[in-house]
C-alpha atoms as a PDB file:
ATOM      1  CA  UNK A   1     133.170  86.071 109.098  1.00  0.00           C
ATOM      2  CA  UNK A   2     132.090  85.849 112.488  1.00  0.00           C
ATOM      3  CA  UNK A   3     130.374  88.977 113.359  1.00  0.00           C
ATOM      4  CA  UNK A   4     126.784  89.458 112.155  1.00  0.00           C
ATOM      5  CA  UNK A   5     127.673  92.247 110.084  1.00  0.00           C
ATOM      6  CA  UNK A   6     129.368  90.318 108.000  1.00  0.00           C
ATOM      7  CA  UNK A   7     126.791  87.524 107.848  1.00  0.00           C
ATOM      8  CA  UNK A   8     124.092  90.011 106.774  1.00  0.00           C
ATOM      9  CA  UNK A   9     125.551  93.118 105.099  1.00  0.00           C
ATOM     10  CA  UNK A  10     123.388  96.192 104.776  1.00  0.00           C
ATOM     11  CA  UNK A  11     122.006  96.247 101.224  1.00  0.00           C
ATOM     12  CA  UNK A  12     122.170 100.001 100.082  1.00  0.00           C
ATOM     13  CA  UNK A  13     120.338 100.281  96.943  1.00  0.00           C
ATOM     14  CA  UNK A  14     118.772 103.668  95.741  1.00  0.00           C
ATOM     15  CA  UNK A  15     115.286 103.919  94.216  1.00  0.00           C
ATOM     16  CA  UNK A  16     113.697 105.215  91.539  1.00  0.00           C
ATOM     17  CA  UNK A  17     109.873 105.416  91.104  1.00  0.00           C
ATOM     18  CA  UNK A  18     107.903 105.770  87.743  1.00  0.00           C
ATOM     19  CA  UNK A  19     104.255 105.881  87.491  1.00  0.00           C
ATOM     20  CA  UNK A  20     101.849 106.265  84.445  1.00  0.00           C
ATOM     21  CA  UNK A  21      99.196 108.235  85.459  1.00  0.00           C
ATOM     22  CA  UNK A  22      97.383 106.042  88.709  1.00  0.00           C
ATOM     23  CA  UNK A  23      97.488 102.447  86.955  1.00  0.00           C
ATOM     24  CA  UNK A  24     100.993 101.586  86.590  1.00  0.00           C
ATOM     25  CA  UNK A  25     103.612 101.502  88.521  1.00  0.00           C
ATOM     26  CA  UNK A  26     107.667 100.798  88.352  1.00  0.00           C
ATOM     27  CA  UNK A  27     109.520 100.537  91.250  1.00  0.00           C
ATOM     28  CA  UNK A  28     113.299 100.062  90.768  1.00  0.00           C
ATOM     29  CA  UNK A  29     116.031  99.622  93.989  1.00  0.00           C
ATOM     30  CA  UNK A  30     113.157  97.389  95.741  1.00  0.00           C
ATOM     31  CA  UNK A  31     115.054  94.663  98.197  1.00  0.00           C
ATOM     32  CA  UNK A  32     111.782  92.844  99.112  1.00  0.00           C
ATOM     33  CA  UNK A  33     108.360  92.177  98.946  1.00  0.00           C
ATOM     34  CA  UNK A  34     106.822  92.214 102.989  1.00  0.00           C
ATOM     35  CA  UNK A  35     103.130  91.584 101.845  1.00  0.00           C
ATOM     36  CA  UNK A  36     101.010  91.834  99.014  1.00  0.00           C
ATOM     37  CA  UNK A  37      97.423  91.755  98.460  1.00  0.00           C
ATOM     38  CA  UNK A  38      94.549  93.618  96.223  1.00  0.00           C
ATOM     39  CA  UNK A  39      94.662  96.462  98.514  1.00  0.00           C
ATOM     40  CA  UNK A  40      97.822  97.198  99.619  1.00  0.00           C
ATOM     41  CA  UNK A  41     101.878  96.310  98.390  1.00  0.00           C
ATOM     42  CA  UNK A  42     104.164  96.569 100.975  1.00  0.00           C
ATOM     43  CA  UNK A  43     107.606  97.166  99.514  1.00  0.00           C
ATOM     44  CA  UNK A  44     110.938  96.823 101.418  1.00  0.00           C
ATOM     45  CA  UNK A  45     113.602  99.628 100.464  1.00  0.00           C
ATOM     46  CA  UNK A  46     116.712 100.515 101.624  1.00  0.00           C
ATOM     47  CA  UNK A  47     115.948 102.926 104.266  1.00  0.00           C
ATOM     48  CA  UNK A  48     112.164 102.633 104.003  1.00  0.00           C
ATOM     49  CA  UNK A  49     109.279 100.652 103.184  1.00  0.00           C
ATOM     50  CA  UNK A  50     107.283 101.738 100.580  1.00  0.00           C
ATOM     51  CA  UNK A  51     103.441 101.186 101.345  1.00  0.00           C
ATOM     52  CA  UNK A  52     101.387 100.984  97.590  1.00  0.00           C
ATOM     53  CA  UNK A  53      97.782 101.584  98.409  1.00  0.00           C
ATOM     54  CA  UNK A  54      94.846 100.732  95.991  1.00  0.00           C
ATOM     55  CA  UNK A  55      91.988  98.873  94.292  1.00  0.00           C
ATOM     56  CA  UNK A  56      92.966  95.758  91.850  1.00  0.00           C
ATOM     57  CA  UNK A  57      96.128  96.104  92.427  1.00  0.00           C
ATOM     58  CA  UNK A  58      98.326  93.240  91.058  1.00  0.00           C
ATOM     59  CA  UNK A  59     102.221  93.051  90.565  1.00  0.00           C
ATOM     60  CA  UNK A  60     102.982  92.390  86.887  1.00  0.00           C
ATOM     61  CA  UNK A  61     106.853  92.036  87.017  1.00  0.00           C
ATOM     62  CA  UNK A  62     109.076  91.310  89.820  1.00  0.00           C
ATOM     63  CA  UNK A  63     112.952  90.583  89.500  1.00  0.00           C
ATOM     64  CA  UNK A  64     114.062  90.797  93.198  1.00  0.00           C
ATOM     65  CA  UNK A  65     117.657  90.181  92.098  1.00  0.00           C
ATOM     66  CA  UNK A  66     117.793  93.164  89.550  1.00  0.00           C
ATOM     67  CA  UNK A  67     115.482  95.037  92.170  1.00  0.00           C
ATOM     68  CA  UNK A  68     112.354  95.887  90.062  1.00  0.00           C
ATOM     69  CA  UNK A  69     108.724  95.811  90.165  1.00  0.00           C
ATOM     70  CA  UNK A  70     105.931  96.472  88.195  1.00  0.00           C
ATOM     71  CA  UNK A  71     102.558  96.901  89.713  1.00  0.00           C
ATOM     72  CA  UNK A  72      99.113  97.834  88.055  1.00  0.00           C
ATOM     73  CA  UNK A  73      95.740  98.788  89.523  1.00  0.00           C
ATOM     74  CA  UNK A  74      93.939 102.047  90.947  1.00  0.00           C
ATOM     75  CA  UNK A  75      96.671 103.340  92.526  1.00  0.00           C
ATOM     76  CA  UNK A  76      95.532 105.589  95.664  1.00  0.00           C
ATOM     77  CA  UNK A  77      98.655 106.677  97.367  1.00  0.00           C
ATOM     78  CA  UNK A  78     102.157 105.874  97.960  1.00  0.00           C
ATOM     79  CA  UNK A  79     103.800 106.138 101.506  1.00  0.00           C
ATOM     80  CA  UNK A  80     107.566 105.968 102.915  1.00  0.00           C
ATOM     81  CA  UNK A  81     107.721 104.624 106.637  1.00  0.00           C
ATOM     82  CA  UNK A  82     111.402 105.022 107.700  1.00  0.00           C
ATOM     83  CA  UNK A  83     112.832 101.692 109.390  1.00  0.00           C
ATOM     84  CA  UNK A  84     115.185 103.315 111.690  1.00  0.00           C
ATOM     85  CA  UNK A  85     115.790  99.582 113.514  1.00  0.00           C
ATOM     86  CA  UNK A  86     115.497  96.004 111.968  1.00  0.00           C
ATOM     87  CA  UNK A  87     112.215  95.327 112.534  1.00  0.00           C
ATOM     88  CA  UNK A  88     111.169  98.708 113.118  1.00  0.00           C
ATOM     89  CA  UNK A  89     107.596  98.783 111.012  1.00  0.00           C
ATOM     90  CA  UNK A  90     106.112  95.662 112.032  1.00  0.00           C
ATOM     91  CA  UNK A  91     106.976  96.668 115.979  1.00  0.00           C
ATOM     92  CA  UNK A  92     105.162  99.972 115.077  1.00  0.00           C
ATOM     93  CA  UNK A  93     102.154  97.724 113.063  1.00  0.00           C
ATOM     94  CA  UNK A  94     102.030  95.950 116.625  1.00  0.00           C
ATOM     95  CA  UNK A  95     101.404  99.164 118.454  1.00  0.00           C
END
């Protein structure tokens, strides 16, 4: 165990989305939580981040272990930033 790799495997974990109609929505395959606020969730995925923008917004369930979330609130949009390098949407947040 003494390369990084093996200290910190890569967590592949698909996704699945579900939302009922703009109030409501499940996230499943979710590895993290980056931030979190009325206004915006910031959602770490496998390959992405998931950025949940909105009014109210409010997570209602959250089992990081099993992966899931449940958020509620005006939900405005939904956006995927890839994270081609650790780090790789905070250094672009920076910019």
């Amino acid at each position: 165990m003494g390369s990084e790799e093996q200290k910190n495997p890569v967590v592949k974990r698909p996704h699945t989305l579900q939302m009922e109609r703009n109030s409501r929505l499940c996230v499943g395959g979710v590895l993290g939580v980056k931030s979190y606020n009325d206004k915006e969730i910031t959602l770490a995925l496998s390959e992405y981040i998931l950025v949940v923008s909105g009014e109210n917004l409010n997570i209602d369930k959250l089992d990081i272990e099993a992966g899931n979330i449940t958020a509620d609130g005006v939900i405005l949009s939904l956006k995927y930033v890839k994270t081609l390098e650790k780090g790789g949407f905070f250094k672009r947040l920076a910019k």
